[in-house]
N, C-alpha and C. Protein backbone atom coordinates (compact mmCIF):
# COMPACT_ATOMS: atom_id res chain seq x y z
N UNK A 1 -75.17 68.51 145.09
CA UNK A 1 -76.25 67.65 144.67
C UNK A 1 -77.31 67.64 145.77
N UNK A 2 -78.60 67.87 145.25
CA UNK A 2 -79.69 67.51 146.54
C UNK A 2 -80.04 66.54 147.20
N UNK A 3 -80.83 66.20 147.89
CA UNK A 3 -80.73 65.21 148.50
C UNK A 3 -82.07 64.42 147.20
N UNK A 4 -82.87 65.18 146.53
CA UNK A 4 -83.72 64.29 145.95
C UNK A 4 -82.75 63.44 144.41
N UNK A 5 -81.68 64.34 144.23
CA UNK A 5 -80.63 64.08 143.24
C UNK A 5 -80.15 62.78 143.55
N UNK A 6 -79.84 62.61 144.94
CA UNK A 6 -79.06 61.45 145.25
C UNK A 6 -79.72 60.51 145.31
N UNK A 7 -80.56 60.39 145.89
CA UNK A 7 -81.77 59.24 145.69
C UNK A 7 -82.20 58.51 144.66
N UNK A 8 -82.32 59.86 143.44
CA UNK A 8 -82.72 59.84 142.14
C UNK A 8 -81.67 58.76 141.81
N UNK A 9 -80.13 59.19 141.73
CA UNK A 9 -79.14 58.60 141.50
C UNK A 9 -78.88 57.12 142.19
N UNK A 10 -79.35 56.68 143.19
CA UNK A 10 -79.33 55.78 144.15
C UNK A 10 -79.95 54.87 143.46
N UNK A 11 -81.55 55.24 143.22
CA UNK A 11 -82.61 54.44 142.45
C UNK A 11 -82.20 53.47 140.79
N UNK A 12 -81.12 54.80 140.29
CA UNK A 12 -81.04 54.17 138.83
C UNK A 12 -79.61 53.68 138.98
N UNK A 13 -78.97 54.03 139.25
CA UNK A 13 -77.94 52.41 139.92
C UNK A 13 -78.26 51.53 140.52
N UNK A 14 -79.43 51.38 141.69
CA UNK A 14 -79.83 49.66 142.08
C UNK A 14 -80.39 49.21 140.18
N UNK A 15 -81.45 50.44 139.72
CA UNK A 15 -81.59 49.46 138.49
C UNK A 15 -80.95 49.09 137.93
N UNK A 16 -80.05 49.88 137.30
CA UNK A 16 -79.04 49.09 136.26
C UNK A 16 -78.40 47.91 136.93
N UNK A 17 -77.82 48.31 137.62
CA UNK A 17 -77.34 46.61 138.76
C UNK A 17 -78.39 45.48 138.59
N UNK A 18 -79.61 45.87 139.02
CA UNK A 18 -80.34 44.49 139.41
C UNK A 18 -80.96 44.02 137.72
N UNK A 19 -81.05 44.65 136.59
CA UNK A 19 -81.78 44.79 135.57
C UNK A 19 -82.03 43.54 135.13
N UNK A 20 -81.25 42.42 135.13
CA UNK A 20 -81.34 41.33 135.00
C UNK A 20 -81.52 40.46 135.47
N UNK A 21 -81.53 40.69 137.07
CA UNK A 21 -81.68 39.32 138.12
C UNK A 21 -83.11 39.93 139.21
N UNK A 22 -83.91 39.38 138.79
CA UNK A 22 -84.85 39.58 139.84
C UNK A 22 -85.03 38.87 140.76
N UNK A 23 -84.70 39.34 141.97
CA UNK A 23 -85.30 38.03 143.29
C UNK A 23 -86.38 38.31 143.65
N UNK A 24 -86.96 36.82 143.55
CA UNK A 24 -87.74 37.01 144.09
C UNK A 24 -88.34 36.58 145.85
N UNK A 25 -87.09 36.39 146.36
CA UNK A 25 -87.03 36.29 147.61
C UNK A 25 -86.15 37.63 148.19
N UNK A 26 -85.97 38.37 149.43
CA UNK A 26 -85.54 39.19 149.95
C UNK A 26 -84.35 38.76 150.75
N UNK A 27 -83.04 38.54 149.55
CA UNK A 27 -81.79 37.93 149.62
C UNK A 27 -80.65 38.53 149.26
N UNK A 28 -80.23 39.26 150.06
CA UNK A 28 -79.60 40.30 148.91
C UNK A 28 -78.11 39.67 148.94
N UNK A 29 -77.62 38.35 149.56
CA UNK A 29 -76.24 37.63 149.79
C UNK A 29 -76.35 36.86 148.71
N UNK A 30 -77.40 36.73 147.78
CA UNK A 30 -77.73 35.56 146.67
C UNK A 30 -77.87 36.22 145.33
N UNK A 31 -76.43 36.03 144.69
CA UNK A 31 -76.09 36.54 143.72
C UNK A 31 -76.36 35.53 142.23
N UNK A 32 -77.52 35.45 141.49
CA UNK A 32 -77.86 34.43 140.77
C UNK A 32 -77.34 35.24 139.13
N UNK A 33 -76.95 34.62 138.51
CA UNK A 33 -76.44 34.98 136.79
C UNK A 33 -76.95 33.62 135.89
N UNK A 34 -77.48 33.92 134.81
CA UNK A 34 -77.02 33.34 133.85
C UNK A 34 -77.15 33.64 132.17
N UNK A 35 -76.09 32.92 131.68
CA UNK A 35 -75.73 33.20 130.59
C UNK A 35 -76.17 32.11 129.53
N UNK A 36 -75.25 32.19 128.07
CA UNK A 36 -75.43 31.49 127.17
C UNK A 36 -74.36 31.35 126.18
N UNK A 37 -74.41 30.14 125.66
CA UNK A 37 -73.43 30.15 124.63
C UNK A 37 -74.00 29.08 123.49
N UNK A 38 -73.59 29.43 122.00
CA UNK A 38 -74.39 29.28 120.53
C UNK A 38 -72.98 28.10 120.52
N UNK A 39 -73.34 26.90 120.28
CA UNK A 39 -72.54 25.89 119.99
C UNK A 39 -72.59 25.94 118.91
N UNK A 40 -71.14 25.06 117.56
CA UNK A 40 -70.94 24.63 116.37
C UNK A 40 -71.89 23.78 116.01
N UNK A 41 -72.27 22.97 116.84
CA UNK A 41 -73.55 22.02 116.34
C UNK A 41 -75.17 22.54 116.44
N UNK A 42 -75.36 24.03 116.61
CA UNK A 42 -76.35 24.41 116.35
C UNK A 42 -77.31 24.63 117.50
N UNK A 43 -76.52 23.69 119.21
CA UNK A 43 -77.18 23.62 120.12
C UNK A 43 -77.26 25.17 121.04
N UNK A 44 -77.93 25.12 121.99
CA UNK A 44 -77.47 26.45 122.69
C UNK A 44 -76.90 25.86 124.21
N UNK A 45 -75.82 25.93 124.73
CA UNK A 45 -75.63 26.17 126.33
C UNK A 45 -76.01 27.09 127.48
N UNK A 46 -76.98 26.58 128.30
CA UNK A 46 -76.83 28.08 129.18
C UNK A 46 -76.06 27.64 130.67
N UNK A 47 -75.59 28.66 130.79
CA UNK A 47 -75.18 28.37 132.04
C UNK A 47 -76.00 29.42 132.97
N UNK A 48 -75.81 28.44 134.70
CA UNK A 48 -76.52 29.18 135.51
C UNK A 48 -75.83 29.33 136.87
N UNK A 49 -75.34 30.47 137.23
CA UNK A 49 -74.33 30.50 138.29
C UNK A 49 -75.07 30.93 139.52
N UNK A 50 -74.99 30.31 140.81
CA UNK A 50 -74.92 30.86 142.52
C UNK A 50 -74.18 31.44 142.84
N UNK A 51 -74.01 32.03 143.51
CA UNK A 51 -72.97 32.72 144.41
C UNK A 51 -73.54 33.65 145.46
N UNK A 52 -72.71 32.66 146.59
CA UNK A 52 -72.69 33.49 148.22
C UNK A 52 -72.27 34.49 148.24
N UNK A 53 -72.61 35.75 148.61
CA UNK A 53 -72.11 37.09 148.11
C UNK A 53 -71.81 37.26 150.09
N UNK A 54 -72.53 36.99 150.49
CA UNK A 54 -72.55 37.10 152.05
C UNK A 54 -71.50 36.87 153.26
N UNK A 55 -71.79 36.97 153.96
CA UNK A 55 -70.67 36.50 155.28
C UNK A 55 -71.40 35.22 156.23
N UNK A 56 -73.02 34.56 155.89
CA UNK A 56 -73.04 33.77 156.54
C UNK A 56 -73.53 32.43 155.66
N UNK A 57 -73.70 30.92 156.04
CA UNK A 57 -73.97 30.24 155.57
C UNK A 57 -75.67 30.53 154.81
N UNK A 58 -75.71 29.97 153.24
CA UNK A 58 -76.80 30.24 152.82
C UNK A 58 -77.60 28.75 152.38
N UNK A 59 -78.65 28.33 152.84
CA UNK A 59 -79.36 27.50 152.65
C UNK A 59 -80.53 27.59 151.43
N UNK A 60 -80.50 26.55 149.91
CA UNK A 60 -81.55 26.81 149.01
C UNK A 60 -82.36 25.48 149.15
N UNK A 61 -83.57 25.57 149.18
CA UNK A 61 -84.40 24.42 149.60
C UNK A 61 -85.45 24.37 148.57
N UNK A 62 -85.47 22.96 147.87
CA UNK A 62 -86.25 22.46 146.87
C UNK A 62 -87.54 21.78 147.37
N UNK A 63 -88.97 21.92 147.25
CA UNK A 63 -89.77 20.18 147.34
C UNK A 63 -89.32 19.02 146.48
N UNK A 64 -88.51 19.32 145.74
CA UNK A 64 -88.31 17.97 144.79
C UNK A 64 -86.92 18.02 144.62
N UNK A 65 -86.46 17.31 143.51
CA UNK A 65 -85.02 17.14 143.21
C UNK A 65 -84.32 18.31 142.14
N UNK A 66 -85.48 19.13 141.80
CA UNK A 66 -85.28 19.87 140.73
C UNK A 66 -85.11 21.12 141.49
N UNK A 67 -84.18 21.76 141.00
CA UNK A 67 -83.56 22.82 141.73
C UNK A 67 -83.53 24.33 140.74
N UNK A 68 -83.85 24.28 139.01
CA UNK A 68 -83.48 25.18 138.38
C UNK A 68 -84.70 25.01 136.98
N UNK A 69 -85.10 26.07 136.55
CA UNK A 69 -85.56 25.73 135.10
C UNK A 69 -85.25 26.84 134.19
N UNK A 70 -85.30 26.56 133.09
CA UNK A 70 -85.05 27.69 132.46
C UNK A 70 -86.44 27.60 130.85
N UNK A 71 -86.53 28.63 130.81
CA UNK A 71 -88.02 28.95 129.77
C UNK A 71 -87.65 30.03 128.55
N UNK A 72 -87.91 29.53 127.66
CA UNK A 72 -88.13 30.54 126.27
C UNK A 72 -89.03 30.59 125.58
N UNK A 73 -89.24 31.87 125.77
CA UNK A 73 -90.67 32.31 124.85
C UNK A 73 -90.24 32.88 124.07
N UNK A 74 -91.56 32.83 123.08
CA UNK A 74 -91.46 33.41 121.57
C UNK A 74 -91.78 34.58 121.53
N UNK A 75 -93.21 35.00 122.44
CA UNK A 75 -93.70 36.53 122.85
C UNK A 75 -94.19 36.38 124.38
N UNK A 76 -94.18 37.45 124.95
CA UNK A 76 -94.37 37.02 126.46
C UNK A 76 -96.09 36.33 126.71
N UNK A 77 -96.27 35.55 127.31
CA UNK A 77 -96.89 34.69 127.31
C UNK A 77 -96.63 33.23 126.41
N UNK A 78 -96.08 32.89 125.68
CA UNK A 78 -96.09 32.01 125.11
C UNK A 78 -95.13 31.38 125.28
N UNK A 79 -94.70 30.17 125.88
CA UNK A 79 -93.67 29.29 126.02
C UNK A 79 -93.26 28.53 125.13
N UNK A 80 -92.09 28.74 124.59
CA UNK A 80 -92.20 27.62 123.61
C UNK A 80 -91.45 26.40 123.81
N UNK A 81 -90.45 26.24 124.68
CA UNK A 81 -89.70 25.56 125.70
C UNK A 81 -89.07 26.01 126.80
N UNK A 82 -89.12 24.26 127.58
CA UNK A 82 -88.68 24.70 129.02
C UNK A 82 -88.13 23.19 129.12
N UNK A 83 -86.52 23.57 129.78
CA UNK A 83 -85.63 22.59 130.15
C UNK A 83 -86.53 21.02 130.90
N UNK A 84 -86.97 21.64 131.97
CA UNK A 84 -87.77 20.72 132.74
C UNK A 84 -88.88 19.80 132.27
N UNK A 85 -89.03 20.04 130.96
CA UNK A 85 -90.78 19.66 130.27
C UNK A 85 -90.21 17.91 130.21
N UNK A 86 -89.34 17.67 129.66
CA UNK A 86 -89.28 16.06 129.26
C UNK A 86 -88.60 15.38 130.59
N UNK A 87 -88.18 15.94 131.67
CA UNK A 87 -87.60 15.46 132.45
C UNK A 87 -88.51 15.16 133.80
N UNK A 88 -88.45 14.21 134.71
CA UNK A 88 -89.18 13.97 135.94
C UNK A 88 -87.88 14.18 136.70
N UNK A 89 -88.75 14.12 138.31
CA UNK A 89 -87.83 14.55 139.60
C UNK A 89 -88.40 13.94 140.60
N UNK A 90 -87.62 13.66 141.52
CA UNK A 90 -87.60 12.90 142.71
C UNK A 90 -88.75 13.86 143.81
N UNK A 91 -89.86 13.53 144.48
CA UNK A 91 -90.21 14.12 145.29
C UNK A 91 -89.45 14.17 146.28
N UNK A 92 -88.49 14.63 146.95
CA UNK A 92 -87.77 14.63 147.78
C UNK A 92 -87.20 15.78 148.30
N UNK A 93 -86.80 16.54 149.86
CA UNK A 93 -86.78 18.13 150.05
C UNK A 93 -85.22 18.02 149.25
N UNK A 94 -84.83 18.97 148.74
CA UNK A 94 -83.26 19.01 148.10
C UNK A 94 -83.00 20.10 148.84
N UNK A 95 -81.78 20.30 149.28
CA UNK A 95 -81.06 21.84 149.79
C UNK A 95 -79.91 21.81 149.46
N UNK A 96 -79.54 23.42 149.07
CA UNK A 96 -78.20 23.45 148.05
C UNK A 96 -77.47 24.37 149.87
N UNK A 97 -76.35 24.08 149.83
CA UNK A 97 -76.04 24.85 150.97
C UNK A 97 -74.53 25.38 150.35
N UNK A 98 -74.70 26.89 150.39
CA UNK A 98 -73.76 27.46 149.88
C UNK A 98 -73.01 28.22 151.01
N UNK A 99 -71.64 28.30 151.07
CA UNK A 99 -70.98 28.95 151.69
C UNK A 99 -70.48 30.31 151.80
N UNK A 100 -69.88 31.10 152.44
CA UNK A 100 -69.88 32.46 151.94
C UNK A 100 -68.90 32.48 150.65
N UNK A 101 -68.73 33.03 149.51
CA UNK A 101 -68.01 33.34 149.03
C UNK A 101 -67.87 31.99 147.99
N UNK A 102 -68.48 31.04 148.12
CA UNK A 102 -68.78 29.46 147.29
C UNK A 102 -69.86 29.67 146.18
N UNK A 103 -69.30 29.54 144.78
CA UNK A 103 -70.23 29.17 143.80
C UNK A 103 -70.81 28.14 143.25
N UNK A 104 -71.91 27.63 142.59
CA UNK A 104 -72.35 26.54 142.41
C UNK A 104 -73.03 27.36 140.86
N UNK A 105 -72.31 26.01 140.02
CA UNK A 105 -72.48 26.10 138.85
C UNK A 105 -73.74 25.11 137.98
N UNK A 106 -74.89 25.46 137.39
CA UNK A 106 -75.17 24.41 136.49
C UNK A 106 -75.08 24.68 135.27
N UNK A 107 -75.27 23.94 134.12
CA UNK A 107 -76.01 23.82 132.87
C UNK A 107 -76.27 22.79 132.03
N UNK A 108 -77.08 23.26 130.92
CA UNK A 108 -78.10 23.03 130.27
C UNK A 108 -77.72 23.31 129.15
N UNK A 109 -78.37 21.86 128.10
CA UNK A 109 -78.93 22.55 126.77
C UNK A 109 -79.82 22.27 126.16
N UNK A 110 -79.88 23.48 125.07
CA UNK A 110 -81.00 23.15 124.17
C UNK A 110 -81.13 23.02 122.72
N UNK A 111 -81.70 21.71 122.67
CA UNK A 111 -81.62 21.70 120.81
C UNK A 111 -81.94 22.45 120.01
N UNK A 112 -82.48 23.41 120.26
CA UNK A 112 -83.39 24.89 119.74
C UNK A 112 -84.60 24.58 118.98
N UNK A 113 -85.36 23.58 119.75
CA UNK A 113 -87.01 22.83 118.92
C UNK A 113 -87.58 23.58 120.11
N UNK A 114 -88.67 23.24 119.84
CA UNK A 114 -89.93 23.45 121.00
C UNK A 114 -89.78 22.34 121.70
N UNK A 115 -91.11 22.54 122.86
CA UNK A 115 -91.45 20.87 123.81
C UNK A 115 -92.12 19.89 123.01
N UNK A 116 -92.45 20.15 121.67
CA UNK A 116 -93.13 19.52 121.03
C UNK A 116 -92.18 18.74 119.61
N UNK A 117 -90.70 19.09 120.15
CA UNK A 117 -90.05 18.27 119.30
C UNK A 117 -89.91 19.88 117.50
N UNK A 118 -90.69 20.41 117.05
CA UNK A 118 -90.19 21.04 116.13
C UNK A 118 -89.41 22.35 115.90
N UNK A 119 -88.29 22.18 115.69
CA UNK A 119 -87.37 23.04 114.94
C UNK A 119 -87.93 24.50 115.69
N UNK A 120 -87.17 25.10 115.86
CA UNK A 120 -87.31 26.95 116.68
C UNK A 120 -86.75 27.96 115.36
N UNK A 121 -87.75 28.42 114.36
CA UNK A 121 -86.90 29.75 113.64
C UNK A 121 -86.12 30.99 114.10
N UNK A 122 -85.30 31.17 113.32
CA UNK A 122 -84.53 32.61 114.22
C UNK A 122 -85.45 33.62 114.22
N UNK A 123 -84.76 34.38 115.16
CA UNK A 123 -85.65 35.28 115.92
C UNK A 123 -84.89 35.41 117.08
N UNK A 124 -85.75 36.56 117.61
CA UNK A 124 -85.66 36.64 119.26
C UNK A 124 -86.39 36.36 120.08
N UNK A 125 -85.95 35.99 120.99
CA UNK A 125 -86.60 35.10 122.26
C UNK A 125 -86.16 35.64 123.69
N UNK A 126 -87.31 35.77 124.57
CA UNK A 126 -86.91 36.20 125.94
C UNK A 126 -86.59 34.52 126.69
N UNK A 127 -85.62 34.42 127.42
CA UNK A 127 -85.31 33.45 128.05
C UNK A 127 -85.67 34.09 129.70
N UNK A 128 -86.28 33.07 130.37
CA UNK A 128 -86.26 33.14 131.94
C UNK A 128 -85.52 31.92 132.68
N UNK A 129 -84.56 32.36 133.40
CA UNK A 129 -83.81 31.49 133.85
C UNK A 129 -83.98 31.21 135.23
N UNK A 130 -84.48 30.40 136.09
CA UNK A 130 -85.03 30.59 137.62
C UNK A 130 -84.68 29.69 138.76
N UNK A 131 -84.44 29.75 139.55
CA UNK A 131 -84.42 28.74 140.77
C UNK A 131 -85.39 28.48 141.08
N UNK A 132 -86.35 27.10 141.83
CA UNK A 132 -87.35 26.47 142.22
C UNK A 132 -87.15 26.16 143.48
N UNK A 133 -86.34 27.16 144.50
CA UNK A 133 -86.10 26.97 145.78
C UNK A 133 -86.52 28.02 146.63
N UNK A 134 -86.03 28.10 147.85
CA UNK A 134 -86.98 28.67 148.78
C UNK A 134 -85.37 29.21 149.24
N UNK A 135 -84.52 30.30 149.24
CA UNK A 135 -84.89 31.72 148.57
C UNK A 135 -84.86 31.01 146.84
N UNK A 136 -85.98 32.13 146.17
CA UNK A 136 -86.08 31.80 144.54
C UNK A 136 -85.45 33.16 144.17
N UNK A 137 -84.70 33.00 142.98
CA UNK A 137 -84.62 34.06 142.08
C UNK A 137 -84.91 33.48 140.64
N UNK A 138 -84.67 34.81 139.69
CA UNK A 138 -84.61 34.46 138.16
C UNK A 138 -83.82 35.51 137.87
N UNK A 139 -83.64 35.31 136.41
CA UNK A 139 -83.12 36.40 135.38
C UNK A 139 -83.24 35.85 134.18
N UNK A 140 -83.89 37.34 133.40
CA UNK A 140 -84.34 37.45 132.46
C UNK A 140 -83.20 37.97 131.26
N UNK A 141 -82.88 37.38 129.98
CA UNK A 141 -82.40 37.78 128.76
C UNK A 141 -83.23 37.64 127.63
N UNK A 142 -82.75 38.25 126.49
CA UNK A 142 -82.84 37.82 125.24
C UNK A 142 -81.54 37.20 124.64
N UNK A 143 -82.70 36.90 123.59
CA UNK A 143 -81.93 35.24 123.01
C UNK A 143 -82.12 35.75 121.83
N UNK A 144 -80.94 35.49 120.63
CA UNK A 144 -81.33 35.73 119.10
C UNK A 144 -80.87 34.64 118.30
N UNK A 145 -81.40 33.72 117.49
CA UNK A 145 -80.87 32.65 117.17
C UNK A 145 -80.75 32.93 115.71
């Protein structure tokens, strides 16, 4: 194999690896996921996982109390909800302090309306799932309801 082969090869394994989690801080010990799950009552769950991938202590630092949001659009640009819209937060610094090898779990749900209270038709939907801390990441899915 050449050396431009390997590279080549190098390049499209970080993609496939990273395809879903974009940091947007230069963290590579900060392993962010999240998922979803279609409840019996019609709701959706997402979950949103941390994890210290690292060998040293990792510090996430908020301006406020809000530490996570998550967003679904209908077409890119268009929001049609976001976890955070009906909720307020403490101005206050928050820091999540994760340990090596320590996960920190949240979630969320959603009634599957908009911020405006009406009903969401099926379809597909890009979801952005993100941290609001200082290192930030996100990750991006689709959603089919």
């Amino acid at each position: 194999m050449s050396g431009r082969e390997i590279i080549m090869a190098f390049v499209l394994l970080a993609t496939i690896t990273l395809a879903g989690c974009d940091f947007l801080s230069p963290n590579s010990d900060l392993k962010f996921l999240a998922d979803y799950q279609k409840n019996p009552d019609g709701t959706i769950s997402f979950t949103l996982t941390l994890r210290n991938e690292g060998s040293k202590t990792l510090e996430l630092v908020s301006s406020s109390s809000q530490l996570y949001d998550i967003e679904v659009y209908q077409k890119p640009g268009i929001l049609i909800w976001n976890w955070a819209n009906d909720k307020s937060f403490l101005a206050v610094i928050t820091t999540i302090t994760l340990e090596p090898a320590q996960v920190q779990v949240y979630q969320a749900t959603w009634e599957v309306r908009t911020n405006q209270g009406h009903p969401v038709p099926p379809g597909t939907y890009n979801v952005r799932a993100h941290l609001v801390t200082e290192p930030s990441a996100s990750y991006k899915f689709e959603l089919t309801i």
